[in-house]
C-alpha atoms as a PDB file:
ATOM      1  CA  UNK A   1     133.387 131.542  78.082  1.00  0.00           C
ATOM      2  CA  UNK A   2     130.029 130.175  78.552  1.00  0.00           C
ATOM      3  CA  UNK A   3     127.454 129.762  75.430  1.00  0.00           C
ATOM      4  CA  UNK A   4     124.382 130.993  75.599  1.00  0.00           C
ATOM      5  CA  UNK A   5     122.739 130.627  72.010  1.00  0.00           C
ATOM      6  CA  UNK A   6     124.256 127.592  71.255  1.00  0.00           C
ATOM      7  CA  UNK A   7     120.521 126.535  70.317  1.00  0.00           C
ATOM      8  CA  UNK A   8     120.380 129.112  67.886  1.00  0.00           C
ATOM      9  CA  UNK A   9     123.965 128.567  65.969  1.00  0.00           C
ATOM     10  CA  UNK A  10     125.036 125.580  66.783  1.00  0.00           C
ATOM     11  CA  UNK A  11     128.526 126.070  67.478  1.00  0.00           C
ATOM     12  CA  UNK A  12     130.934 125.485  70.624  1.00  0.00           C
ATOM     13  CA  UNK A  13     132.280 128.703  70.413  1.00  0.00           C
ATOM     14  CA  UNK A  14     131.027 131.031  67.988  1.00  0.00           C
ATOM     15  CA  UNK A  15     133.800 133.862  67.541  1.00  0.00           C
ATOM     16  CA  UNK A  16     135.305 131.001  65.288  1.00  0.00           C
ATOM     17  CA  UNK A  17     132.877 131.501  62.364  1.00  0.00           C
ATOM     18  CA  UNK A  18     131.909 135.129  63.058  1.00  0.00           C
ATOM     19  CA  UNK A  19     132.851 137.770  60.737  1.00  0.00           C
ATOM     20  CA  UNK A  20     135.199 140.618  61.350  1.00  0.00           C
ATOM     21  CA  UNK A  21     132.498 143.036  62.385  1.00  0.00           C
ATOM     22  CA  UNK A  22     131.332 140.991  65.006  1.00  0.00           C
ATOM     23  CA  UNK A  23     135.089 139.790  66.497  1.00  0.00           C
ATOM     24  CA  UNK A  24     135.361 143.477  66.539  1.00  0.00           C
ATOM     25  CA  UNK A  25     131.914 144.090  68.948  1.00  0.00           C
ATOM     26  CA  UNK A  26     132.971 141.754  70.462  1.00  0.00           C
ATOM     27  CA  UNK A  27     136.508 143.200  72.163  1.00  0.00           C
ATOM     28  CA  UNK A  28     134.864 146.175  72.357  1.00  0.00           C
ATOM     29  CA  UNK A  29     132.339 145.020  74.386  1.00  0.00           C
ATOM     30  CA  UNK A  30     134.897 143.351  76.366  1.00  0.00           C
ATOM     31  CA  UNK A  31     136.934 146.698  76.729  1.00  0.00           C
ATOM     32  CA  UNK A  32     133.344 148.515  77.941  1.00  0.00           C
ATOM     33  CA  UNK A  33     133.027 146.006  80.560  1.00  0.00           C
ATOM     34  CA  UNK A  34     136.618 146.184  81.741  1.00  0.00           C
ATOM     35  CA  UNK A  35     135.962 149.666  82.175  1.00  0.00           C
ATOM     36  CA  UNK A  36     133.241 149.627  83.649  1.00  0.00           C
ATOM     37  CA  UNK A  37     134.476 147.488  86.450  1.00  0.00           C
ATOM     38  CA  UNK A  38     137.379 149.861  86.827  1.00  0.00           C
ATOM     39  CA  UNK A  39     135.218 153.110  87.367  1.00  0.00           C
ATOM     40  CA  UNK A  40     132.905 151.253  89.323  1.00  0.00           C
ATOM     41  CA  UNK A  41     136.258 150.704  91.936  1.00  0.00           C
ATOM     42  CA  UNK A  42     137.308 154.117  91.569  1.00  0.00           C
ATOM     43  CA  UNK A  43     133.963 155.595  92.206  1.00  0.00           C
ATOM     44  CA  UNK A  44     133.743 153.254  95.906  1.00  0.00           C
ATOM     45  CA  UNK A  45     137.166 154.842  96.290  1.00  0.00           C
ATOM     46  CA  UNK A  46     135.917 158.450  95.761  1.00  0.00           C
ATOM     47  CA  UNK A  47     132.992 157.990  98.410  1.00  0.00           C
ATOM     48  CA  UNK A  48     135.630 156.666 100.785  1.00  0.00           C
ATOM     49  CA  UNK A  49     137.879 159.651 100.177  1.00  0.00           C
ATOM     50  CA  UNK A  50     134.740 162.217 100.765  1.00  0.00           C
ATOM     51  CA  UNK A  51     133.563 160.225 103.656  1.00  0.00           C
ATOM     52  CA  UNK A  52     137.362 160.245 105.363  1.00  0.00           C
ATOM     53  CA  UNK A  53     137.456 164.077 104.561  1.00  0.00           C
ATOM     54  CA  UNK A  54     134.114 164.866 106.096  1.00  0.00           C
ATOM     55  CA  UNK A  55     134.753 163.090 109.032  1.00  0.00           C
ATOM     56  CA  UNK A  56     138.117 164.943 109.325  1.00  0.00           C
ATOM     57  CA  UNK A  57     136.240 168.302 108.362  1.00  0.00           C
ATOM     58  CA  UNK A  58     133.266 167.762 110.609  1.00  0.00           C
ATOM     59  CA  UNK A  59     135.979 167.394 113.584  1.00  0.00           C
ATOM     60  CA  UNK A  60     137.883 170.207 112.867  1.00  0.00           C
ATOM     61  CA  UNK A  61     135.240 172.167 112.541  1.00  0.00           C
ATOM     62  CA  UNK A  62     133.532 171.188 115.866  1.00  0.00           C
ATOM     63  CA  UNK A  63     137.037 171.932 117.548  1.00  0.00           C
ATOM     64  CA  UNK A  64     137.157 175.203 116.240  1.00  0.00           C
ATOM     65  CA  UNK A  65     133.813 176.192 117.308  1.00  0.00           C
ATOM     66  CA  UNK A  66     134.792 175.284 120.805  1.00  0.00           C
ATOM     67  CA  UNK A  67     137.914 177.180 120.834  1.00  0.00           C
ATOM     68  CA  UNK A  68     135.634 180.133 119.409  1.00  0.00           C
ATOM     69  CA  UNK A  69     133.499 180.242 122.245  1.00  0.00           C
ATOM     70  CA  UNK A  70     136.223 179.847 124.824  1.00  0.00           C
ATOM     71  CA  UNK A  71     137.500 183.287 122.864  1.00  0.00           C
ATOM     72  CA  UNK A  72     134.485 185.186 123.210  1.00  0.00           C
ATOM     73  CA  UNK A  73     133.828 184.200 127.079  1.00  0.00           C
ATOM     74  CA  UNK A  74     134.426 187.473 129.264  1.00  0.00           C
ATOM     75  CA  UNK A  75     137.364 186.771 131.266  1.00  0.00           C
ATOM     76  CA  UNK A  76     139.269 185.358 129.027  1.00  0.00           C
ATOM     77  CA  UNK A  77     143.057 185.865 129.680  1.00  0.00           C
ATOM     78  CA  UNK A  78     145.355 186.874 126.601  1.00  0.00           C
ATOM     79  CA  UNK A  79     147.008 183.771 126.833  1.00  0.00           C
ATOM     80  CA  UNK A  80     144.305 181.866 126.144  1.00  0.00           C
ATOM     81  CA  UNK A  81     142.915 183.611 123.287  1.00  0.00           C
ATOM     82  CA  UNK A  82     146.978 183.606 121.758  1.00  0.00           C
ATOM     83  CA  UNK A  83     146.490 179.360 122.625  1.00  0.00           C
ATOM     84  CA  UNK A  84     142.956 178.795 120.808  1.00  0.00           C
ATOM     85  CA  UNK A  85     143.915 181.530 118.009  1.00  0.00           C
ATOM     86  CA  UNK A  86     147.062 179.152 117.231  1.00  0.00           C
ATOM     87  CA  UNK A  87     144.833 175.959 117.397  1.00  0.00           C
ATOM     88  CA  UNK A  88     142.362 177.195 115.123  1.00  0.00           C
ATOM     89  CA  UNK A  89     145.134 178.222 112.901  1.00  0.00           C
ATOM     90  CA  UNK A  90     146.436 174.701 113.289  1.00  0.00           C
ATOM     91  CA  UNK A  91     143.319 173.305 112.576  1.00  0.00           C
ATOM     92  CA  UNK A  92     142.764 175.529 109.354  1.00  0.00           C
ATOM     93  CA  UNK A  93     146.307 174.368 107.953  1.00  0.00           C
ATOM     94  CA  UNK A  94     144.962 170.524 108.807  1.00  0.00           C
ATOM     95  CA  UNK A  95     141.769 170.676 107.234  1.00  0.00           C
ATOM     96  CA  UNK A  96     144.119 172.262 103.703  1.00  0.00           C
ATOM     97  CA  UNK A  97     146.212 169.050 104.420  1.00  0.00           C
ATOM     98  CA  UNK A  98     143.537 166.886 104.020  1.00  0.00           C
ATOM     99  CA  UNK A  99     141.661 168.528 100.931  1.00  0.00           C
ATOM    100  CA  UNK A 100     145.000 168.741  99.120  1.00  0.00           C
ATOM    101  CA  UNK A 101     145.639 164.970 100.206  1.00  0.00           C
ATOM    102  CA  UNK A 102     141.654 164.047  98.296  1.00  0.00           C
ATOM    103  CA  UNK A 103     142.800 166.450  95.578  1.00  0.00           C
ATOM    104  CA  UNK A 104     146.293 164.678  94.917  1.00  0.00           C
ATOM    105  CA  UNK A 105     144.296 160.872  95.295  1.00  0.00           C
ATOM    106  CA  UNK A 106     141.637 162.298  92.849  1.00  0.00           C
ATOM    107  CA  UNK A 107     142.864 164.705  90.391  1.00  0.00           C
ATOM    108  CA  UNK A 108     141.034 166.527  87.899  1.00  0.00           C
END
C-alpha cells in the first residue's frame, strides 16, 4: 500500500495507530472498491450479451422479412409458402433460444 499523507502523520503505515472506527472505513472502503470492480466486469459483460443478441435478432429478423415477401409474391407455389412458413417458424424458435440463453447468463 502506498502512503499518501505520510507528511501529515508521520507514520509508515498508518492503520497501525488508527482507531477501530477508522480500521473499520477502511475494509469497507476496500469491500466498495472490490465491488465496484466486479459490477464494472459484469456490466461490459451485459453490453456484450445485448450486442450478441441484437446482432442475432437483427438477422433473424431480416431473414424473415425476406421469406415474407417471397410469401406474398403472386405465383407463389404451396410448397414454397409450406418452406418459408417453416423457416420463419424456425427462426422464431431461434431468436427464443437466444433471449432465454441472455436471460439464463443474466438473471433477474
Amino acid at each position: 500500500m502506498k502512503v499518501h499523507g505520510r507528511h501529515h502523520h508521520k507514520c509508515e503505515n498508518p492503520w497501525d495507530e488508527a482507531p477501530p472506527w477508522a480500521v473499520e472505513l477502511g475494509y469497507i472502503v476496500g469491500l466498495l472498491l472490490a465491488n465496484t470492480e466486479k459490477i464494472m466486469t459484469d456490466t461490459d459483460d451485459l453490453k456484450q450479451a445485448i450486442a450478441d443478441l441484437t446482432t442475432q435478432l437483427t438477422a433473424n429478423t431480416a431473414e424473415i422479412e425476406d421469406l415474407l415477401t417471397k410469401i406474398t409474391t403472386p405465383g407463389v407455389s404451396s410448397a414454397d409458402v409450406q418452406s418459408a412458413v417453416a423457416s420463419i417458424r424456425a427462426l422464431i424458435k431461434s431468436n427464443q433460444d437466444e433471449i432465454d440463453k441472455s436471460n439464463a447468463a443474466f438473471p433477474g
